[in-house]
C-alpha atoms as a PDB file:
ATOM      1  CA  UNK A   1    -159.134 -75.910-151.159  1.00  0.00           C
ATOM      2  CA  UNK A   2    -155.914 -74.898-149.639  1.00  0.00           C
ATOM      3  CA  UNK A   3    -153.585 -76.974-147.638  1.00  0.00           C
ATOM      4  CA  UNK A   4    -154.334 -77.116-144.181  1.00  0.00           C
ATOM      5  CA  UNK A   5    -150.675 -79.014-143.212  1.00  0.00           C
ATOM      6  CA  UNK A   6    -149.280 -78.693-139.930  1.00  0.00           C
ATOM      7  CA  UNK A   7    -146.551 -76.159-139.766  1.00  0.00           C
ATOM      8  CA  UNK A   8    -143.668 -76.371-137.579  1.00  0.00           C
ATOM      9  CA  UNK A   9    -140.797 -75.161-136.457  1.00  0.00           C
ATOM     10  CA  UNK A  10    -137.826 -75.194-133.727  1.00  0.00           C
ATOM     11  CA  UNK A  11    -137.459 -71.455-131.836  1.00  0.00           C
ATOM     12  CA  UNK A  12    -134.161 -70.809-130.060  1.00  0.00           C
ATOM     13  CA  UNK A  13    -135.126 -68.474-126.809  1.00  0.00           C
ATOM     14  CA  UNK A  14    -132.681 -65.689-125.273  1.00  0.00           C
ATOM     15  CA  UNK A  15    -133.491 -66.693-121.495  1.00  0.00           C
ATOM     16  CA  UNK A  16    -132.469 -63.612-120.374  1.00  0.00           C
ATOM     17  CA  UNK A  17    -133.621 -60.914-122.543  1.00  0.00           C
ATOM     18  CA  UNK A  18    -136.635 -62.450-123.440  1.00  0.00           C
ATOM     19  CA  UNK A  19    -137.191 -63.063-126.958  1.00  0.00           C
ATOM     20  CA  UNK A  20    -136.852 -65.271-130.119  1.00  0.00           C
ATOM     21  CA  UNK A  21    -133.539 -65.488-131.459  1.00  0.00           C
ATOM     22  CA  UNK A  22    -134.511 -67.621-134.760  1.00  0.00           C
ATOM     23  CA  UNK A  23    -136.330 -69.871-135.805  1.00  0.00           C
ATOM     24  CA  UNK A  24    -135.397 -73.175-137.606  1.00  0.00           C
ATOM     25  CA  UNK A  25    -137.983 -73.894-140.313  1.00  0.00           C
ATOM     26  CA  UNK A  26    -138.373 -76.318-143.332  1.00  0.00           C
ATOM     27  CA  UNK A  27    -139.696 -75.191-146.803  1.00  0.00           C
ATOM     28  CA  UNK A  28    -142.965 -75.850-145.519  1.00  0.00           C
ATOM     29  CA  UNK A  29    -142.819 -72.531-143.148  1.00  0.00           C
ATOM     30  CA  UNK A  30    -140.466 -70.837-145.688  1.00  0.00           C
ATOM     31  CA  UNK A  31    -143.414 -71.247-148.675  1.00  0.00           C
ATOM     32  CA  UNK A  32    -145.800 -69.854-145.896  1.00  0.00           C
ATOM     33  CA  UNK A  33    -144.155 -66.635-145.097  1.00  0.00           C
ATOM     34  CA  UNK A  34    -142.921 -65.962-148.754  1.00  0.00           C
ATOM     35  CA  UNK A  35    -146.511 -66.028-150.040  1.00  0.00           C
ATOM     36  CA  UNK A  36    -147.269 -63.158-147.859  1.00  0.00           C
ATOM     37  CA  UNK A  37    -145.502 -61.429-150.376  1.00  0.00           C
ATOM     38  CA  UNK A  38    -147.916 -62.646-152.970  1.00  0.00           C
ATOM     39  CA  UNK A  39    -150.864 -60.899-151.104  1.00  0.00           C
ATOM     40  CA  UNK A  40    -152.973 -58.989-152.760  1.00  0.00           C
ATOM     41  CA  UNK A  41    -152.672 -55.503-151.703  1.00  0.00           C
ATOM     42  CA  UNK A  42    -157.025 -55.577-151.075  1.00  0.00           C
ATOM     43  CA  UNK A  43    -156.666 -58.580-148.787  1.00  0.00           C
ATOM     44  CA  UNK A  44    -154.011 -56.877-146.573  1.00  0.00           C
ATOM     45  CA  UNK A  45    -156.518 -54.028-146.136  1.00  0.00           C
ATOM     46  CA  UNK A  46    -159.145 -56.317-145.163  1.00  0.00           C
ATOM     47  CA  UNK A  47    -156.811 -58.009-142.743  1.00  0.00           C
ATOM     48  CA  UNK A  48    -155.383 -55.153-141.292  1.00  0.00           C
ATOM     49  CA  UNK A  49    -157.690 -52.525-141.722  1.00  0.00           C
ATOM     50  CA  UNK A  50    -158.118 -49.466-144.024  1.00  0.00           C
ATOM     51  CA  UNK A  51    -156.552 -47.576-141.664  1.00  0.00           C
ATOM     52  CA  UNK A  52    -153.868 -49.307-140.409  1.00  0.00           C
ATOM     53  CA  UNK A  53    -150.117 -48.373-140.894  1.00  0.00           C
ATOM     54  CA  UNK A  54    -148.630 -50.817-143.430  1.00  0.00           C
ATOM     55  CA  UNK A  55    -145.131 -51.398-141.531  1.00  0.00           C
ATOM     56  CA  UNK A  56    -143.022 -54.174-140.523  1.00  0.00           C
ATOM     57  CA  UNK A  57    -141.121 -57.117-141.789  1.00  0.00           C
ATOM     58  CA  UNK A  58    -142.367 -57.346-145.695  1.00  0.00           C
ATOM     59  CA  UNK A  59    -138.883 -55.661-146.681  1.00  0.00           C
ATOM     60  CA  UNK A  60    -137.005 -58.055-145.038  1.00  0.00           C
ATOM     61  CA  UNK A  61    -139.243 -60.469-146.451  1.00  0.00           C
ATOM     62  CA  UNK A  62    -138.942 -59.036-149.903  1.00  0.00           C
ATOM     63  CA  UNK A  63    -134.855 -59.106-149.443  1.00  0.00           C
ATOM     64  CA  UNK A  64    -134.569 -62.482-148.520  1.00  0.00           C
ATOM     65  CA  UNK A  65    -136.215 -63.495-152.177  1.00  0.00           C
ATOM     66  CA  UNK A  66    -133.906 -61.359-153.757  1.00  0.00           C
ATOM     67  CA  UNK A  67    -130.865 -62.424-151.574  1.00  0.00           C
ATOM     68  CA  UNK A  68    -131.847 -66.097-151.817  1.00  0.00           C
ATOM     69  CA  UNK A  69    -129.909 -68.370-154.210  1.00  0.00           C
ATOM     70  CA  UNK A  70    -131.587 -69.092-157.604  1.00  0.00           C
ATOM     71  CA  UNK A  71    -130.724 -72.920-156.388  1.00  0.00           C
ATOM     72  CA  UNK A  72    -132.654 -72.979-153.892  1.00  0.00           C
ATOM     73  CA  UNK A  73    -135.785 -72.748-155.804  1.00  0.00           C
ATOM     74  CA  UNK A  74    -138.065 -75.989-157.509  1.00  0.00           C
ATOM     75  CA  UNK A  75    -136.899 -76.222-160.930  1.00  0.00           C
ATOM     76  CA  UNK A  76    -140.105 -74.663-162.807  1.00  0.00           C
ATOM     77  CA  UNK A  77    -140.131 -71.397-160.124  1.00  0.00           C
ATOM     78  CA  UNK A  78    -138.849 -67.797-160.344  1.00  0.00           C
ATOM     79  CA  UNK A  79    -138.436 -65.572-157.402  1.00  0.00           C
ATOM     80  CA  UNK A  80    -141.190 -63.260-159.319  1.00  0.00           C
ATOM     81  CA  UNK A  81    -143.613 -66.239-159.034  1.00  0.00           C
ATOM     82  CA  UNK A  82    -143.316 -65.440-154.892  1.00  0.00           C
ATOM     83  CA  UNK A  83    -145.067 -62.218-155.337  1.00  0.00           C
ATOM     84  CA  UNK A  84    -147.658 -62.510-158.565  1.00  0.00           C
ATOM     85  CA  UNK A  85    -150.763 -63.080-157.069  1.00  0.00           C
ATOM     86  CA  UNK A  86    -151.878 -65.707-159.762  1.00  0.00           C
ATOM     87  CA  UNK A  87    -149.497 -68.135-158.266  1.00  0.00           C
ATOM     88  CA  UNK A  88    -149.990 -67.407-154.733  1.00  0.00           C
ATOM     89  CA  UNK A  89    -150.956 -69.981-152.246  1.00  0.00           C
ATOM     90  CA  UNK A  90    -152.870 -68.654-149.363  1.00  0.00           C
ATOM     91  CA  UNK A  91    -152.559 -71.239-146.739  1.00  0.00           C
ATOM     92  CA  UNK A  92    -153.605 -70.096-143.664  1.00  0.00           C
ATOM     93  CA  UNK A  93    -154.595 -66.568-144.734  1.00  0.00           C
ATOM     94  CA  UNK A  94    -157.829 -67.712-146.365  1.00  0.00           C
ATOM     95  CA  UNK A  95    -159.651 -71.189-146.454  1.00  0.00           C
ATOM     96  CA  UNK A  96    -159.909 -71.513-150.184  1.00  0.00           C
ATOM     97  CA  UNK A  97    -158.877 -69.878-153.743  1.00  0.00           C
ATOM     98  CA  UNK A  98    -161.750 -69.946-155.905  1.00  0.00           C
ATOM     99  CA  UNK A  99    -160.628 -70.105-159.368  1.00  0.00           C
ATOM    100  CA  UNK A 100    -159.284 -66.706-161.315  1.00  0.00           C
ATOM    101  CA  UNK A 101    -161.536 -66.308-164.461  1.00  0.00           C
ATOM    102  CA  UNK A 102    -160.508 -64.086-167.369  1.00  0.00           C
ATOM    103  CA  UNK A 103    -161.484 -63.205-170.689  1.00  0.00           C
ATOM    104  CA  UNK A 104    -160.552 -63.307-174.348  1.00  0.00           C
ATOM    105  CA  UNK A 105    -161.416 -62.509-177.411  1.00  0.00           C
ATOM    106  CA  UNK A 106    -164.970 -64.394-178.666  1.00  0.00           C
ATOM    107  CA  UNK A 107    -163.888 -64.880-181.926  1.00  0.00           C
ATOM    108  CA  UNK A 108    -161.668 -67.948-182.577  1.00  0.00           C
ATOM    109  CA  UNK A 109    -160.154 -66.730-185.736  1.00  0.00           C
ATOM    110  CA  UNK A 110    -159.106 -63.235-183.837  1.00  0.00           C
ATOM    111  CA  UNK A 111    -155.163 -62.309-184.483  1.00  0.00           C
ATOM    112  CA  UNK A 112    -155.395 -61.339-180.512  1.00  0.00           C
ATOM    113  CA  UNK A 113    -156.511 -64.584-179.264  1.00  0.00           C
ATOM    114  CA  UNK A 114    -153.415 -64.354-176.402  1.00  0.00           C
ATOM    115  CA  UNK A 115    -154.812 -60.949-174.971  1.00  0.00           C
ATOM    116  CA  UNK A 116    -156.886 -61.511-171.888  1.00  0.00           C
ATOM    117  CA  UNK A 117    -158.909 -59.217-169.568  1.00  0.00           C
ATOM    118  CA  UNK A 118    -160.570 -59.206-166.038  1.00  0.00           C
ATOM    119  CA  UNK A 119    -163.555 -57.784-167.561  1.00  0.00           C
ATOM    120  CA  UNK A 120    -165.985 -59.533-169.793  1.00  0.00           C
ATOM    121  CA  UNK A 121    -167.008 -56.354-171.202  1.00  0.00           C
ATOM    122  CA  UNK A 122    -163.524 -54.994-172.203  1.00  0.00           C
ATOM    123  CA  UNK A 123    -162.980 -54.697-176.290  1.00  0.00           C
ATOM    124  CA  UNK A 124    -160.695 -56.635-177.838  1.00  0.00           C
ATOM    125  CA  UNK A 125    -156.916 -54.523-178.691  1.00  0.00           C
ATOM    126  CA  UNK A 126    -156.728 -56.157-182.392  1.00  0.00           C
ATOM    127  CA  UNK A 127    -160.400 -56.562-183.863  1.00  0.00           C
ATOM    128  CA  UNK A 128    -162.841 -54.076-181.453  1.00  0.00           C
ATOM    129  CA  UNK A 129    -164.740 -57.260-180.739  1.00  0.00           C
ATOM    130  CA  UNK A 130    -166.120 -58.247-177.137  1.00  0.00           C
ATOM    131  CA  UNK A 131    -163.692 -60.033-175.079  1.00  0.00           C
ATOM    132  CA  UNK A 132    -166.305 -62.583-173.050  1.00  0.00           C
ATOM    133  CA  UNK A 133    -165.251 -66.218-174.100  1.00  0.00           C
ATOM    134  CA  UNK A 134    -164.113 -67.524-170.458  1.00  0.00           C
ATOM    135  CA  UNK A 135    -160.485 -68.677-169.650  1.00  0.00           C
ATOM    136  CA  UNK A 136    -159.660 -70.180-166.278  1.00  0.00           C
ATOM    137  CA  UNK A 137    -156.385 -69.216-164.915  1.00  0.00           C
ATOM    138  CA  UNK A 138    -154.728 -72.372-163.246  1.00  0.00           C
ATOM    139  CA  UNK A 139    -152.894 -71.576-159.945  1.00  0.00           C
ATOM    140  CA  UNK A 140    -149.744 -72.670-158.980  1.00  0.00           C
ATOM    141  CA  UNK A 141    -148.867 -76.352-157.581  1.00  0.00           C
ATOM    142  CA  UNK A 142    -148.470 -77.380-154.265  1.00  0.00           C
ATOM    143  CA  UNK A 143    -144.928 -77.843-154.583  1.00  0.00           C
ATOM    144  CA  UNK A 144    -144.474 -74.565-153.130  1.00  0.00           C
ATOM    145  CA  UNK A 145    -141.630 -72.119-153.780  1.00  0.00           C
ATOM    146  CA  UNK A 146    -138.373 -73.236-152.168  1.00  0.00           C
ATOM    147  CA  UNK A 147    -136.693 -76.581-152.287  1.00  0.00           C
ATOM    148  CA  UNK A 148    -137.007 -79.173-149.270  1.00  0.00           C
ATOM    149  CA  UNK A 149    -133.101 -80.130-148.779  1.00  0.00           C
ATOM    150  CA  UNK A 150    -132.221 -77.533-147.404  1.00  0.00           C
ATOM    151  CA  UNK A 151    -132.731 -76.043-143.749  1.00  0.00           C
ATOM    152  CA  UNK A 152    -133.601 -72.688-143.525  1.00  0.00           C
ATOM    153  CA  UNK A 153    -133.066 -69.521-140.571  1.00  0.00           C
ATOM    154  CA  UNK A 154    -135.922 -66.855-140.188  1.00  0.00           C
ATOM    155  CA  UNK A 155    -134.668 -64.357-137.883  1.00  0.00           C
ATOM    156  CA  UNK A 156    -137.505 -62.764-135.486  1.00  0.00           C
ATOM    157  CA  UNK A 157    -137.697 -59.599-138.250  1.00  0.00           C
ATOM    158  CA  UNK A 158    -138.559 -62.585-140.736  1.00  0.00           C
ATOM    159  CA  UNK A 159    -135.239 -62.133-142.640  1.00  0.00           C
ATOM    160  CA  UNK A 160    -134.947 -66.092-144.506  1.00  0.00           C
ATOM    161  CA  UNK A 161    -131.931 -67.663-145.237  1.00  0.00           C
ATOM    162  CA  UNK A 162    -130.206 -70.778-145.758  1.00  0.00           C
ATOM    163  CA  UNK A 163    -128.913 -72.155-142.154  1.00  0.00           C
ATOM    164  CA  UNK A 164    -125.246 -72.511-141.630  1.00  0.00           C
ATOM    165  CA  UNK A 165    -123.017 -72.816-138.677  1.00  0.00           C
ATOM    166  CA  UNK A 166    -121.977 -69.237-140.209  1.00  0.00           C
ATOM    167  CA  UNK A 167    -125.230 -67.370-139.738  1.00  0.00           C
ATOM    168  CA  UNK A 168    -125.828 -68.885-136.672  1.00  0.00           C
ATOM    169  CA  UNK A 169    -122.762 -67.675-135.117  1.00  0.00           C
ATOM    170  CA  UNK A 170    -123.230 -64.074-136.465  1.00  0.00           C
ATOM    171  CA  UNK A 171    -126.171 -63.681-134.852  1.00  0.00           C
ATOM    172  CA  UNK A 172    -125.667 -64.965-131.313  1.00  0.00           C
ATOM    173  CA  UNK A 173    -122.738 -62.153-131.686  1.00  0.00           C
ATOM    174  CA  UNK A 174    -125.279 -59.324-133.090  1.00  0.00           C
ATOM    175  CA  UNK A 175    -127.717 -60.445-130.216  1.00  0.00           C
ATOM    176  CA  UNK A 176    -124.436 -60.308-127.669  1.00  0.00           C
ATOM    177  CA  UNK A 177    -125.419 -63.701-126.574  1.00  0.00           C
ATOM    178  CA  UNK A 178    -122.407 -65.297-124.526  1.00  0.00           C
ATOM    179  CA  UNK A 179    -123.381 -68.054-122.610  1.00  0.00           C
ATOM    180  CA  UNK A 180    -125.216 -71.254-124.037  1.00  0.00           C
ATOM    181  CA  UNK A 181    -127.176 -71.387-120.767  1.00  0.00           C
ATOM    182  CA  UNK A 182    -129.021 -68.575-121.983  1.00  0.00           C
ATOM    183  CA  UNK A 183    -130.656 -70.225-125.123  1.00  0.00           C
ATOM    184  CA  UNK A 184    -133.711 -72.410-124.606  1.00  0.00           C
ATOM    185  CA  UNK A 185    -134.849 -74.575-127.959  1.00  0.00           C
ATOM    186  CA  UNK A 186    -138.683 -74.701-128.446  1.00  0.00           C
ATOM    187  CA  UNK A 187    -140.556 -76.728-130.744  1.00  0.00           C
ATOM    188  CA  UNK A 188    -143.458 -75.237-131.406  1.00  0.00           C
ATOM    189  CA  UNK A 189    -146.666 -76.232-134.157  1.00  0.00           C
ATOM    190  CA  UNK A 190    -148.919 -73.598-134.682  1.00  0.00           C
ATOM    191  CA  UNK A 191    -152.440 -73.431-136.322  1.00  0.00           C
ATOM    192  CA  UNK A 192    -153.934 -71.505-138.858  1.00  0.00           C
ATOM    193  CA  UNK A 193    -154.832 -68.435-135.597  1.00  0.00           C
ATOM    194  CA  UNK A 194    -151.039 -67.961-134.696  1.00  0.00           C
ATOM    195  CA  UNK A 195    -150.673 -68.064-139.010  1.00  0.00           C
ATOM    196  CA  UNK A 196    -152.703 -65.136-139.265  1.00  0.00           C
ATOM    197  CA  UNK A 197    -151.390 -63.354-136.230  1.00  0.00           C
ATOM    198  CA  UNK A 198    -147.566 -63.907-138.024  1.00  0.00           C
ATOM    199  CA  UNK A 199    -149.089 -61.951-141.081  1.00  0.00           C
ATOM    200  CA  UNK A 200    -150.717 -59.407-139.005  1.00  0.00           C
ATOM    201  CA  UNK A 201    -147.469 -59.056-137.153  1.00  0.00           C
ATOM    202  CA  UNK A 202    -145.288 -58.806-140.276  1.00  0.00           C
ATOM    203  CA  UNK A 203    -146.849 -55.806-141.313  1.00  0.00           C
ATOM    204  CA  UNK A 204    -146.361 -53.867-137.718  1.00  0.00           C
ATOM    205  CA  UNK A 205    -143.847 -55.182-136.315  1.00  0.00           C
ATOM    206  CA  UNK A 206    -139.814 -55.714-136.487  1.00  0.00           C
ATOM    207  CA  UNK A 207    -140.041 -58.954-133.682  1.00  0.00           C
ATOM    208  CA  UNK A 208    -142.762 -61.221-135.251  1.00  0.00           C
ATOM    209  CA  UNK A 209    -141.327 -64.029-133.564  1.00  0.00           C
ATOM    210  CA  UNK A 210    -140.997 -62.707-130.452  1.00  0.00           C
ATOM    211  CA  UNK A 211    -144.626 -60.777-130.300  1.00  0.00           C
ATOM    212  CA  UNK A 212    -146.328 -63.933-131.414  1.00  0.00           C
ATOM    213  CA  UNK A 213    -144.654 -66.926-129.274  1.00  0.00           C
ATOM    214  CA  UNK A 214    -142.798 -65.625-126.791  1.00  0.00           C
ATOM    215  CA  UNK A 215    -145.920 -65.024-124.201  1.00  0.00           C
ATOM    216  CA  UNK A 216    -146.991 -68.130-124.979  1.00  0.00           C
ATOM    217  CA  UNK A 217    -144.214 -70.212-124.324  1.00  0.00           C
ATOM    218  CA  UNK A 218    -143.677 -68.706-120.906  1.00  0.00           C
ATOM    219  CA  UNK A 219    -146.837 -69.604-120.025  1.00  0.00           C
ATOM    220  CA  UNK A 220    -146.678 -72.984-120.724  1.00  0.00           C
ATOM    221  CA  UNK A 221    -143.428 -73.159-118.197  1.00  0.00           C
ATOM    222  CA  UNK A 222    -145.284 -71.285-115.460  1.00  0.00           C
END
Protein backbone atom coordinates (compact mmCIF):
# COMPACT_ATOMS: atom_id res chain seq x y z
CA UNK A 1 0.00 0.00 0.00
CA UNK A 2 1.28 3.46 -0.24
CA UNK A 3 2.17 5.76 2.53
CA UNK A 4 -0.54 7.63 3.83
CA UNK A 5 1.97 10.14 6.14
CA UNK A 6 0.90 13.43 7.06
CA UNK A 7 2.37 16.08 4.90
CA UNK A 8 3.21 19.42 6.02
CA UNK A 9 4.44 22.44 5.44
CA UNK A 10 4.97 26.27 6.59
CA UNK A 11 3.36 28.94 3.77
CA UNK A 12 4.61 32.53 3.96
CA UNK A 13 1.39 34.85 2.86
CA UNK A 14 1.75 38.35 0.92
CA UNK A 15 -1.05 40.14 3.13
CA UNK A 16 -1.57 42.51 0.69
CA UNK A 17 -1.58 41.05 -2.65
CA UNK A 18 -3.00 38.00 -1.69
CA UNK A 19 -1.09 35.01 -2.38
CA UNK A 20 1.57 32.37 -1.39
CA UNK A 21 4.95 33.54 -1.47
CA UNK A 22 6.70 29.98 -0.67
CA UNK A 23 6.41 27.39 0.97
CA UNK A 24 8.87 25.77 3.48
CA UNK A 25 8.75 21.98 3.07
CA UNK A 26 10.81 18.90 4.27
CA UNK A 27 11.79 15.96 1.93
CA UNK A 28 8.64 14.52 2.81
CA UNK A 29 6.63 17.25 0.54
CA UNK A 30 9.68 17.53 -1.80
CA UNK A 31 9.42 13.40 -2.62
CA UNK A 32 5.61 14.18 -3.09
CA UNK A 33 5.74 16.77 -5.73
CA UNK A 34 8.84 15.24 -7.57
CA UNK A 35 6.95 11.98 -8.15
CA UNK A 36 4.47 13.85 -10.12
CA UNK A 37 7.06 13.77 -12.52
CA UNK A 38 7.10 10.03 -12.42
CA UNK A 39 3.37 9.92 -13.57
CA UNK A 40 2.46 7.95 -16.05
CA UNK A 41 1.37 9.92 -18.93
CA UNK A 42 -2.30 7.49 -18.88
CA UNK A 43 -2.90 8.42 -15.26
CA UNK A 44 -2.61 12.20 -15.93
CA UNK A 45 -5.31 11.72 -18.59
CA UNK A 46 -7.47 9.99 -16.25
CA UNK A 47 -6.92 12.70 -13.70
CA UNK A 48 -7.29 15.49 -15.78
CA UNK A 49 -9.26 14.47 -18.52
CA UNK A 50 -8.71 13.50 -22.21
CA UNK A 51 -9.37 16.72 -23.07
CA UNK A 52 -7.81 18.84 -20.86
CA UNK A 53 -4.85 21.23 -21.69
CA UNK A 54 -1.67 19.71 -20.21
CA UNK A 55 -0.12 23.15 -18.81
CA UNK A 56 1.37 24.40 -15.74
CA UNK A 57 4.15 23.89 -13.32
CA UNK A 58 5.71 20.29 -14.53
CA UNK A 59 8.64 22.39 -16.26
CA UNK A 60 9.47 24.05 -13.34
CA UNK A 61 9.13 20.88 -11.70
CA UNK A 62 11.26 19.10 -14.22
CA UNK A 63 14.07 22.08 -13.77
CA UNK A 64 14.34 21.90 -10.27
CA UNK A 65 15.59 17.98 -10.69
CA UNK A 66 17.92 19.03 -13.11
CA UNK A 67 19.04 22.22 -11.18
CA UNK A 68 19.15 20.31 -7.88
CA UNK A 69 22.54 19.24 -6.48
CA UNK A 70 23.55 15.57 -7.08
CA UNK A 71 24.15 15.84 -3.03
CA UNK A 72 21.14 16.29 -2.21
CA UNK A 73 19.94 12.98 -3.27
CA UNK A 74 19.90 9.34 -0.95
CA UNK A 75 22.98 7.66 -1.86
CA UNK A 76 21.44 4.72 -4.15
CA UNK A 77 19.12 7.54 -6.28
CA UNK A 78 19.55 9.30 -9.65
CA UNK A 79 17.59 12.28 -10.69
CA UNK A 80 16.28 9.83 -13.67
CA UNK A 81 14.84 7.56 -10.92
CA UNK A 82 12.30 10.87 -10.21
CA UNK A 83 10.66 10.37 -13.48
CA UNK A 84 10.79 6.35 -14.47
CA UNK A 85 7.61 5.18 -13.59
CA UNK A 86 8.96 1.80 -12.14
CA UNK A 87 10.27 3.68 -9.21
CA UNK A 88 7.54 6.03 -8.69
CA UNK A 89 5.73 6.36 -5.47
CA UNK A 90 2.23 7.51 -5.81
CA UNK A 91 1.30 8.76 -2.47
CA UNK A 92 -1.64 10.56 -2.52
CA UNK A 93 -2.38 10.22 -6.25
CA UNK A 94 -3.58 6.63 -5.93
CA UNK A 95 -4.24 4.34 -2.81
CA UNK A 96 -2.03 1.48 -3.82
CA UNK A 97 0.68 0.17 -6.53
CA UNK A 98 -0.11 -3.24 -7.38
CA UNK A 99 2.94 -4.96 -8.37
CA UNK A 100 4.54 -4.42 -12.15
CA UNK A 101 4.74 -7.96 -13.75
CA UNK A 102 6.93 -8.65 -16.78
CA UNK A 103 8.11 -11.34 -18.82
CA UNK A 104 11.14 -13.30 -19.94
CA UNK A 105 12.26 -15.76 -21.80
CA UNK A 106 10.72 -19.52 -20.67
CA UNK A 107 13.68 -21.22 -21.29
CA UNK A 108 16.35 -21.13 -18.52
CA UNK A 109 19.24 -21.98 -20.68
CA UNK A 110 18.18 -18.93 -23.23
CA UNK A 111 21.39 -16.53 -24.10
CA UNK A 112 18.53 -13.63 -23.64
CA UNK A 113 17.52 -14.46 -20.23
CA UNK A 114 18.01 -10.37 -19.28
CA UNK A 115 15.41 -9.28 -22.04
CA UNK A 116 12.02 -8.66 -20.56
CA UNK A 117 8.60 -7.69 -22.01
CA UNK A 118 5.12 -6.31 -20.89
CA UNK A 119 3.56 -8.90 -22.92
CA UNK A 120 3.46 -12.56 -22.19
CA UNK A 121 2.98 -13.27 -25.71
CA UNK A 122 5.98 -11.28 -27.14
CA UNK A 123 8.90 -13.68 -28.81
CA UNK A 124 11.97 -13.84 -27.41
CA UNK A 125 14.95 -11.33 -29.47
CA UNK A 126 17.73 -14.27 -29.22
CA UNK A 127 15.96 -17.81 -29.55
CA UNK A 128 12.14 -16.99 -31.18
CA UNK A 129 10.86 -18.69 -28.06
CA UNK A 130 7.74 -17.38 -25.96
CA UNK A 131 8.61 -14.89 -23.44
CA UNK A 132 5.85 -15.95 -20.49
CA UNK A 133 7.99 -17.07 -17.39
CA UNK A 134 6.80 -14.18 -14.84
CA UNK A 135 9.25 -11.59 -13.28
CA UNK A 136 8.03 -9.15 -10.65
CA UNK A 137 9.46 -5.77 -10.90
CA UNK A 138 10.26 -4.47 -7.27
CA UNK A 139 9.41 -0.74 -6.76
CA UNK A 140 11.39 1.67 -5.23
CA UNK A 141 11.87 2.12 -1.25
CA UNK A 142 10.27 4.38 0.89
CA UNK A 143 13.23 6.34 1.41
CA UNK A 144 12.04 8.62 -1.12
CA UNK A 145 14.14 10.76 -3.48
CA UNK A 146 15.79 13.68 -1.69
CA UNK A 147 17.76 13.70 1.49
CA UNK A 148 16.12 14.82 4.95
CA UNK A 149 18.94 17.43 6.24
CA UNK A 150 18.25 19.73 4.33
CA UNK A 151 15.28 22.38 4.18
CA UNK A 152 13.85 22.97 1.07
CA UNK A 153 11.80 26.32 -0.84
CA UNK A 154 8.90 25.51 -3.36
CA UNK A 155 7.93 28.67 -4.82
CA UNK A 156 3.98 28.96 -5.64
CA UNK A 157 4.97 27.85 -9.57
CA UNK A 158 6.45 24.67 -7.69
CA UNK A 159 10.07 25.66 -8.59
CA UNK A 160 12.21 23.37 -5.52
CA UNK A 161 15.24 24.37 -4.13
CA UNK A 162 17.46 24.21 -1.30
CA UNK A 163 16.42 27.15 1.31
CA UNK A 164 18.93 29.81 2.03
CA UNK A 165 18.81 33.23 3.47
CA UNK A 166 19.88 33.91 -0.35
CA UNK A 167 16.78 32.66 -2.12
CA UNK A 168 14.69 33.95 0.33
CA UNK A 169 15.79 37.40 -0.09
CA UNK A 170 15.61 37.23 -3.95
CA UNK A 171 12.30 36.54 -3.93
CA UNK A 172 10.70 38.95 -1.46
CA UNK A 173 12.61 41.44 -4.06
CA UNK A 174 11.04 39.65 -7.34
CA UNK A 175 7.61 39.72 -5.43
CA UNK A 176 8.46 43.67 -4.49
CA UNK A 177 7.67 42.78 -0.98
CA UNK A 178 8.95 45.70 1.39
CA UNK A 179 7.53 45.58 4.58
CA UNK A 180 7.65 42.43 6.98
CA UNK A 181 4.14 43.38 8.13
CA UNK A 182 2.98 42.17 4.97
CA UNK A 183 4.04 38.42 5.33
CA UNK A 184 1.82 36.14 7.39
CA UNK A 185 3.48 32.42 8.18
CA UNK A 186 0.91 29.53 7.92
CA UNK A 187 1.33 26.11 8.91
CA UNK A 188 -0.72 24.19 7.12
CA UNK A 189 -1.23 19.88 6.91
CA UNK A 190 -3.09 18.83 4.14
CA UNK A 191 -4.75 15.43 3.22
CA UNK A 192 -4.64 13.27 0.45
CA UNK A 193 -7.95 15.86 -1.34
CA UNK A 194 -5.75 19.11 -1.26
CA UNK A 195 -2.74 16.32 -2.64
CA UNK A 196 -4.66 15.68 -5.59
CA UNK A 197 -5.92 19.18 -6.12
CA UNK A 198 -1.80 20.27 -6.02
CA UNK A 199 -1.39 17.73 -9.00
CA UNK A 200 -4.41 18.87 -10.75
CA UNK A 201 -3.19 22.39 -10.25
CA UNK A 202 0.37 21.72 -11.45
CA UNK A 203 -0.72 20.87 -14.70
CA UNK A 204 -2.98 24.26 -15.24
CA UNK A 205 -1.71 26.49 -13.38
CA UNK A 206 1.54 28.85 -12.72
CA UNK A 207 0.21 29.69 -8.72
CA UNK A 208 -0.42 26.14 -7.30
CA UNK A 209 0.13 27.42 -4.00
CA UNK A 210 -1.83 30.19 -4.14
CA UNK A 211 -5.03 28.50 -6.09
CA UNK A 212 -5.02 25.67 -3.62
CA UNK A 213 -4.54 27.36 0.02
CA UNK A 214 -4.94 30.69 -0.23
CA UNK A 215 -9.04 30.63 -0.07
CA UNK A 216 -8.77 28.46 2.51
CA UNK A 217 -6.70 30.12 4.84
CA UNK A 218 -8.73 33.29 4.65
CA UNK A 219 -11.49 31.57 5.62
CA UNK A 220 -10.30 30.18 8.55
CA UNK A 221 -9.40 34.01 9.77
CA UNK A 222 -12.88 35.26 8.87
Amino acid sequence: MATTTTLGMKLLMDTRRHRIIFAEANKEVVDFVFTFLSLPVGLIFRVMGEKHEMVGCLGNLYKSVQDLDSTYLQPNKFKAHIWLPIVANFSGIIKSIPPTTVYRCHSDSCCGIDNVAFDRAATCPQCDGIMNKEVTCVHASSKGFVKGEATYMITDDLTVKPMSALSIIGLMNKFNVKEVGDVQEKFINFSVDKRMKIFKASLVSKTVLTDVFLGEILESEE
